[in-house]
Each structure stands twice: as C-alpha cells, then as structure tokens.
N, C-alpha and C. Protein backbone atom coordinates (compact mmCIF):
# COMPACT_ATOMS: atom_id res chain seq x y z
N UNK A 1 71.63 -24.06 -68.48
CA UNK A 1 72.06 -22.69 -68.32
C UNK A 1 73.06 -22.54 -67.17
N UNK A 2 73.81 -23.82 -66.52
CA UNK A 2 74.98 -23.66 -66.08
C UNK A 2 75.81 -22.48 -65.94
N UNK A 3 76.53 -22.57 -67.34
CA UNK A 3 77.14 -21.66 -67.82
C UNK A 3 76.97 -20.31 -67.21
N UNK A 4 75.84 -19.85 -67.85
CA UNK A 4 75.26 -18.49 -67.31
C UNK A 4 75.10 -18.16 -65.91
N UNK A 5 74.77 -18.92 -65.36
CA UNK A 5 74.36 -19.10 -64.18
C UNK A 5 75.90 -18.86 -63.10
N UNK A 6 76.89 -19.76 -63.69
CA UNK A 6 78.26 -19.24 -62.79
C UNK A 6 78.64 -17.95 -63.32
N UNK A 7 78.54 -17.49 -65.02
CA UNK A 7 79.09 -16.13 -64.89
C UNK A 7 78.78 -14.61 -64.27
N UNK A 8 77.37 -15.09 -64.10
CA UNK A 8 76.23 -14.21 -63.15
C UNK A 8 77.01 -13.86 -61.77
N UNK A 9 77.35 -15.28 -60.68
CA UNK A 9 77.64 -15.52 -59.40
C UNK A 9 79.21 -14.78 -59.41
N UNK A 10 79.77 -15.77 -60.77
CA UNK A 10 81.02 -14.84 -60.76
C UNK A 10 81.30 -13.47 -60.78
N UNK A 11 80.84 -13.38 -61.63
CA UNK A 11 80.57 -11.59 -61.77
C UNK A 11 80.04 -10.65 -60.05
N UNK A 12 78.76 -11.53 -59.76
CA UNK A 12 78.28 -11.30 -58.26
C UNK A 12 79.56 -10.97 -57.38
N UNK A 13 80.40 -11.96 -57.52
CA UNK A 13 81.44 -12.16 -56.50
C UNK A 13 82.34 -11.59 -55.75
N UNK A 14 82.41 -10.48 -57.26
CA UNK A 14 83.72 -9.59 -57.35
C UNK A 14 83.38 -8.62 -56.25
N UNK A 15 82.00 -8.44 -56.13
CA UNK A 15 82.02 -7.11 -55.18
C UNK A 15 81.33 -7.58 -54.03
N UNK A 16 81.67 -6.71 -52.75
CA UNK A 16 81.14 -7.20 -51.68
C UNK A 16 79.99 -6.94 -51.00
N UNK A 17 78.82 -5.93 -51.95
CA UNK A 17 77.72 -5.75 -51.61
C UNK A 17 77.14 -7.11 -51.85
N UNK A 18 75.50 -7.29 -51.07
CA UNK A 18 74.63 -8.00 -51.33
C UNK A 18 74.33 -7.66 -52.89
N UNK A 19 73.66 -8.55 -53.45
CA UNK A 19 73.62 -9.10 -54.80
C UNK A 19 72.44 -9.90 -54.68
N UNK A 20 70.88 -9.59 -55.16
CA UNK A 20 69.84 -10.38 -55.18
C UNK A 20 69.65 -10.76 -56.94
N UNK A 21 68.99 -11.82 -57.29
CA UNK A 21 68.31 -11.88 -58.57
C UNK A 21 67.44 -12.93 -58.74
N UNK A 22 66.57 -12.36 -59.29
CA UNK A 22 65.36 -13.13 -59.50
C UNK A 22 64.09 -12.95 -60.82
N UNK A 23 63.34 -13.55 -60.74
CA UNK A 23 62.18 -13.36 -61.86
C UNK A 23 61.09 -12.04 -61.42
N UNK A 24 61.22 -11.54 -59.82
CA UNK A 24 60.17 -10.81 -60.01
C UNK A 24 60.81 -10.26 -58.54
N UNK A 25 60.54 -8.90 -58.17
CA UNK A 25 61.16 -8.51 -57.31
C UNK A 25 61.09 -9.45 -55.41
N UNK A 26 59.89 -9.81 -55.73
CA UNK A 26 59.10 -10.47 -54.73
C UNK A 26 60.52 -12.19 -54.17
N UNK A 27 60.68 -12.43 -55.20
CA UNK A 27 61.00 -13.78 -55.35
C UNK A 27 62.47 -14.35 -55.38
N UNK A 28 63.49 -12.82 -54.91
CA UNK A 28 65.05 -12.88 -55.39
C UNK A 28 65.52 -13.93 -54.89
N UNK A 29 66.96 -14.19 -54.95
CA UNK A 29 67.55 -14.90 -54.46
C UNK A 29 68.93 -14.45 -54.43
N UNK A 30 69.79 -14.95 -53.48
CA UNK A 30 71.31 -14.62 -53.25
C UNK A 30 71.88 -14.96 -54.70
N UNK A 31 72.35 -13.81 -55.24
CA UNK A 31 73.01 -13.91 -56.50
C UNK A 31 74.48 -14.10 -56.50
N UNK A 32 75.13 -14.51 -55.73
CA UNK A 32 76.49 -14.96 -55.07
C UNK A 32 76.43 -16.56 -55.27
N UNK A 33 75.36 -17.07 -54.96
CA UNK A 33 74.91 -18.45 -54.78
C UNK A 33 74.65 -19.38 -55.93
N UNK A 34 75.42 -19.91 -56.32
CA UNK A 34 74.99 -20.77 -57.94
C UNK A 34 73.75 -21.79 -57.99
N UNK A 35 73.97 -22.38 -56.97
CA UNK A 35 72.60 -23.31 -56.76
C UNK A 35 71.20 -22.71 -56.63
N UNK A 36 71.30 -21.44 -55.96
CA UNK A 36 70.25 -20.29 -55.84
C UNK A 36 69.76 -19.77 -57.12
N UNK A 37 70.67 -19.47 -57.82
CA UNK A 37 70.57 -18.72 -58.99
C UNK A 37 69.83 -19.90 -60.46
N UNK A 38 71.19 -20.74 -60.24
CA UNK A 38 70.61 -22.21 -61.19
C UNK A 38 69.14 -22.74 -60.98
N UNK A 39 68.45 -22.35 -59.84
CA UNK A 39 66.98 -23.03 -59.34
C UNK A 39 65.63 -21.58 -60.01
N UNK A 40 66.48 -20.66 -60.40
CA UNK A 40 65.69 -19.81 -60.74
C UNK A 40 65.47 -20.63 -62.18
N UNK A 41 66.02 -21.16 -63.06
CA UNK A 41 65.50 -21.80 -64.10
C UNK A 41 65.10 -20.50 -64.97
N UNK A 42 65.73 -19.75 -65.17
CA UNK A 42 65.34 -18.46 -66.08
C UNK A 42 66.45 -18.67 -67.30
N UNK A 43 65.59 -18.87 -68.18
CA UNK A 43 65.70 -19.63 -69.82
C UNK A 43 66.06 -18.32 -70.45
N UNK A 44 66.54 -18.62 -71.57
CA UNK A 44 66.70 -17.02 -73.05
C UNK A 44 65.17 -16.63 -72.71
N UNK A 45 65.30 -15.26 -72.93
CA UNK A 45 64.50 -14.20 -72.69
C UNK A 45 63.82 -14.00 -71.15
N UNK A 46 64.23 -14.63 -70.63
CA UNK A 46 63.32 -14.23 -68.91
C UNK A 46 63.77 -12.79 -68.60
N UNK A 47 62.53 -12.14 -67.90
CA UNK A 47 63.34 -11.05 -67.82
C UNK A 47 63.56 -10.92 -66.23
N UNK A 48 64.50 -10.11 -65.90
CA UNK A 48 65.08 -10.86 -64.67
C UNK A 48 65.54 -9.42 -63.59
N UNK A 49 64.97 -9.68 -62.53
CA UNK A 49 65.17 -8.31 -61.41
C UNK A 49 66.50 -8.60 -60.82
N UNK A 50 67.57 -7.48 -60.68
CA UNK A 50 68.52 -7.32 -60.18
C UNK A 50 68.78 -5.64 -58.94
N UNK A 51 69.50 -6.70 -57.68
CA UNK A 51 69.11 -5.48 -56.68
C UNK A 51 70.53 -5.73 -55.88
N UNK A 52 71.31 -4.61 -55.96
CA UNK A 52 72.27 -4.96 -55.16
C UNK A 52 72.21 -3.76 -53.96
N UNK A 53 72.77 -3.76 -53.33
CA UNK A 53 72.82 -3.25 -51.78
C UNK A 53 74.25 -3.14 -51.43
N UNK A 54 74.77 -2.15 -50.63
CA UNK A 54 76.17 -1.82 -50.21
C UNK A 54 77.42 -1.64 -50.98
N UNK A 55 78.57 -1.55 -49.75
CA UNK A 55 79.90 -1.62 -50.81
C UNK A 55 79.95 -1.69 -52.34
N UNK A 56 79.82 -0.70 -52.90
CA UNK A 56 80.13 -0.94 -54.68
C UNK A 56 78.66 -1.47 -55.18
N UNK A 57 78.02 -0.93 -54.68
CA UNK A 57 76.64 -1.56 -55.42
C UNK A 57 76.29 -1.08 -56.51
N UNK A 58 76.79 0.30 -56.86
CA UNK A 58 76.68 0.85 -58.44
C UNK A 58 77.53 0.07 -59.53
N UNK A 59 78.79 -0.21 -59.33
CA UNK A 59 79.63 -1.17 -59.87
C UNK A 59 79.16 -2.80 -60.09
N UNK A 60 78.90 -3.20 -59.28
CA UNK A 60 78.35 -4.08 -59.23
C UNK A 60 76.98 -4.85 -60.18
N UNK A 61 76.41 -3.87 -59.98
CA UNK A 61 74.95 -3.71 -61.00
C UNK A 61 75.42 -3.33 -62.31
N UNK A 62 76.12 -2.48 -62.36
CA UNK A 62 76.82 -2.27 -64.09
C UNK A 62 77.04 -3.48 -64.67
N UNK A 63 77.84 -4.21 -63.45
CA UNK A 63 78.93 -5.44 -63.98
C UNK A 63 77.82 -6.40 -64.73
N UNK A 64 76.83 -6.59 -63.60
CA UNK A 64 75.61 -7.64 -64.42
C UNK A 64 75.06 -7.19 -65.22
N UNK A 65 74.52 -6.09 -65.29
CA UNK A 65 73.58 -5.71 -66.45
C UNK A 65 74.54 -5.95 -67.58
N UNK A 66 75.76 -5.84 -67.71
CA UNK A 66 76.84 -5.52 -68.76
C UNK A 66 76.57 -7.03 -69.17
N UNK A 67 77.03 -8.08 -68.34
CA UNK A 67 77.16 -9.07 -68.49
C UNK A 67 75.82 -9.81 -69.54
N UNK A 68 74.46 -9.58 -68.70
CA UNK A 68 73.07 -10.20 -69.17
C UNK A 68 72.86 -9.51 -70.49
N UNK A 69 73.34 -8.26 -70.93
CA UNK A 69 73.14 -7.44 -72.58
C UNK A 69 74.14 -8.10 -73.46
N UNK A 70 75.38 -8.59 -73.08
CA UNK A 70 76.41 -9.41 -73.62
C UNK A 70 75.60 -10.65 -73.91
N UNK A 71 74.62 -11.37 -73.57
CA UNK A 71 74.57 -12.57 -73.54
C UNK A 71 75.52 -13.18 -73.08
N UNK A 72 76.03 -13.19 -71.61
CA UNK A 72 76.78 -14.05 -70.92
C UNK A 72 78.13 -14.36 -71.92
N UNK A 73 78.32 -13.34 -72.19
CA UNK A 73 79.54 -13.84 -73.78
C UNK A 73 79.35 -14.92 -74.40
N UNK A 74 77.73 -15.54 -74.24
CA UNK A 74 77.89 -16.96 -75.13
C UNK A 74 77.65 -16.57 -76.95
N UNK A 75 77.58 -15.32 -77.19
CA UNK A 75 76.23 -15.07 -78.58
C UNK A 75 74.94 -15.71 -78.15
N UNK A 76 74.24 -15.88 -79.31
CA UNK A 76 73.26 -16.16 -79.64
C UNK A 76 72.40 -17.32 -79.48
C-alpha cells in the first residue's frame, strides 16, 4: 500500500496545518510522514481517523477525505 500511502502524505503536504492519521484516535501519526503513515499497515477497508489542526485545516481534511472516498485514484 505504498502507493496510497504517498498519495495520503502528498495530499498531507499541500497544506501547512498539522495533519494526524491513524487507526484509532488514540494512536495517530504525522500524516506528512510516509514511513509513519506506511507503518500504520491499514489494508482496503480499515477505517481510519483523520485530524488536522491549523492553517487550512478545513481544506486540508476535504483534500483527504476526497482522496480516501476516491480510492486513492487506484479503483477497486
């Protein structure tokens, strides 16, 4: 899940708020961070907490949620 995993960070990137994600709110991780994100090991269907903070944080959160309902533009 490579793939996914950089378009997540990428997406993260664009804006300059903090950017957490994780499996459970408890457990986030820097969603900017690919190695961070890649260690979450969250497979098709995980469902997955997203929390951003500051500068553009409404934008920001659109951008991913947009992204994770797309299926990472991979399909299916």
């Amino acid at each position: 899940h490579a793939r996914a995993a950089a378009k997540c960070v990428g997406v993260a990137g664009r804006y300059p708020c903090q950017v957490r994600v994780g499996r459970n709110p408890e457990s986030c991780v820097d969603g900017k961070s690919i190695m961070a994100v890649m260690m979450l090991a969250a497979g098709k269907g995980t469902n997955l907490h997203l929390h951003t903070e500051g500068e553009q944080e409404d934008e920001a959160l659109n951008a991913l949620v947009e992204l994770i309902n797309n299926r990472f533009d991979e399909g299916e």
